[in-house]
C-alpha atoms as a PDB file:
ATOM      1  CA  UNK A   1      12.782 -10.524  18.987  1.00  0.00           C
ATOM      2  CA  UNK A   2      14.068 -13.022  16.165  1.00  0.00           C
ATOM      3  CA  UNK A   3      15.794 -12.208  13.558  1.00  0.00           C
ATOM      4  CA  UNK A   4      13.485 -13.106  11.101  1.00  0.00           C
ATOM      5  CA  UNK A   5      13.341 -10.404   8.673  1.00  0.00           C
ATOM      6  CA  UNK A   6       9.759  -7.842   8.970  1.00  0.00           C
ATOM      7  CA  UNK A   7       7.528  -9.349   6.514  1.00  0.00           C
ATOM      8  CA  UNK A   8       5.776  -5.856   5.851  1.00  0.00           C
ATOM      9  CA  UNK A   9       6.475  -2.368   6.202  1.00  0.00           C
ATOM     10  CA  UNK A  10       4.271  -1.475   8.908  1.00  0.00           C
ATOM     11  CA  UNK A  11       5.320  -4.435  11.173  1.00  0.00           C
ATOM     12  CA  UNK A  12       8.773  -2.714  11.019  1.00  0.00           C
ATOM     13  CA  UNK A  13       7.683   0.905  11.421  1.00  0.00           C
ATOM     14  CA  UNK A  14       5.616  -0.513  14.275  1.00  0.00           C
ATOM     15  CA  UNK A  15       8.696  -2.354  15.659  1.00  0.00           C
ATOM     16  CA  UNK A  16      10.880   1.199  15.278  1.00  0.00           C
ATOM     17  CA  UNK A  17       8.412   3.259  16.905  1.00  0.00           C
ATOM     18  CA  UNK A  18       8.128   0.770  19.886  1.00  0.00           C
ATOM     19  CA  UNK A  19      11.792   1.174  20.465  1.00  0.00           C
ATOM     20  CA  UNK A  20      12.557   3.373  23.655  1.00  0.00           C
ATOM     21  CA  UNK A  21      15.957   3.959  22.850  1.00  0.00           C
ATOM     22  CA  UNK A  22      15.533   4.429  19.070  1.00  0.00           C
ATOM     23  CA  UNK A  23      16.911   8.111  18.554  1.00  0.00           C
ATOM     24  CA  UNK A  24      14.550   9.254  15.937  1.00  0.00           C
ATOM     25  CA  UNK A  25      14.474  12.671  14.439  1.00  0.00           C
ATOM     26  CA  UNK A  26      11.102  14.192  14.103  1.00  0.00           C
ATOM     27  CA  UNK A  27      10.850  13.644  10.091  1.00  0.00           C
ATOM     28  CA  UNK A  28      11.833  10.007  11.041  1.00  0.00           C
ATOM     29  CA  UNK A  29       8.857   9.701  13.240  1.00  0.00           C
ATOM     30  CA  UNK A  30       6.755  11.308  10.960  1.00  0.00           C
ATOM     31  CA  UNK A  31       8.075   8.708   8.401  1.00  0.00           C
ATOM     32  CA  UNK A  32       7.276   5.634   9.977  1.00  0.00           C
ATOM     33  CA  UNK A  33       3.874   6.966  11.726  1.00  0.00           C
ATOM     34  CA  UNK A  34       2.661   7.271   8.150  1.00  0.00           C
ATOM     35  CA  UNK A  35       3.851   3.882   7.160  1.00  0.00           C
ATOM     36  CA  UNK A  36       1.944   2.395   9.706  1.00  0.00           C
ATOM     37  CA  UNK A  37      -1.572   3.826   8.118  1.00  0.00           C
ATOM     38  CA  UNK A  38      -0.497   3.971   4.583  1.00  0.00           C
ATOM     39  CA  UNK A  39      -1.147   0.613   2.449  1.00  0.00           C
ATOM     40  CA  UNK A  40       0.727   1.686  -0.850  1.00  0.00           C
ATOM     41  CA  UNK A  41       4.249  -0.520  -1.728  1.00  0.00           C
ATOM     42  CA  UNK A  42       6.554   1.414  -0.490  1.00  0.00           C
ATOM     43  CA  UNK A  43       8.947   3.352  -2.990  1.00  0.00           C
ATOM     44  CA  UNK A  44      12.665   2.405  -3.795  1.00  0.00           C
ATOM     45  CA  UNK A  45      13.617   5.298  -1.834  1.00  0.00           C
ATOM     46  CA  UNK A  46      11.133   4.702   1.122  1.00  0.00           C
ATOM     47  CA  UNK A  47      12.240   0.971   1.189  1.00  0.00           C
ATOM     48  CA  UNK A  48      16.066   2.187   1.773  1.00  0.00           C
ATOM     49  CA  UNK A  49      15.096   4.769   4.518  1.00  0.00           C
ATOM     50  CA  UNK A  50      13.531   2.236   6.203  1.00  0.00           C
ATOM     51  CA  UNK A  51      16.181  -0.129   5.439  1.00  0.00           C
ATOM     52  CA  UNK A  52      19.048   2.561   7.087  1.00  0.00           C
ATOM     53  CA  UNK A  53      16.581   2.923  10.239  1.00  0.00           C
ATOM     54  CA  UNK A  54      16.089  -0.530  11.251  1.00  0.00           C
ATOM     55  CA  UNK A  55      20.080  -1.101  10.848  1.00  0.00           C
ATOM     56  CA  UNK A  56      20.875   1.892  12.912  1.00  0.00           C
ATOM     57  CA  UNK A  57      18.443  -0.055  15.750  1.00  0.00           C
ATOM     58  CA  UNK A  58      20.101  -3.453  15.072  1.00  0.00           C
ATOM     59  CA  UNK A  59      16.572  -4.595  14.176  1.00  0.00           C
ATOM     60  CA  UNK A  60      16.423  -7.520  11.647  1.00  0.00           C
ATOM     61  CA  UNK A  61      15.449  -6.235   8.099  1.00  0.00           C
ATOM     62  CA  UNK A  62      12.624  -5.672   6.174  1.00  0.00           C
ATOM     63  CA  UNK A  63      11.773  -8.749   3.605  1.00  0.00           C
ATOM     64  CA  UNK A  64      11.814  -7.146   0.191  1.00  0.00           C
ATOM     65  CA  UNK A  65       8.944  -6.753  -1.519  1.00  0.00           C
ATOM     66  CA  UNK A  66       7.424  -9.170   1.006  1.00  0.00           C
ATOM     67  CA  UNK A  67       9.653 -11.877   0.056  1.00  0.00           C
ATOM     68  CA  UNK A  68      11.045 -13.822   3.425  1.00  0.00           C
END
């Protein structure tokens, strides 16, 4: 893992779900199992969830907007 940030949202989600000792509540996985189907920009909020939950893995961030 580099730590290059995620250039999408579903690479990250991906990346999250993948981790065995990521403590995720349910809503959490619920969260990011949707971001791996859904193709919609995420929202301000959505982006800052995600944001909080890669940090609390010590997983490199998410490019914003797509920007690395």
């Amino acid at each position: 893992m580099t730590d290059r940030p995620f250039p999408d949202h579903k690479q990250a989600a991906l990346a999250l779900l993948d981790r065995v000792d990521a403590k995720l509540t349910r809503t959490a996985g619920s969260f990011l199992g949707q971001l791996c189907v859904d193709g919609p920009p995420l929202s301000e909020k959505q982006h800052a969830w995600l944001a909080t939950l890669l940090d609390r893995a010590g997983l490199p961030p998410l490019a914003y907007r797509g920007q690395l």
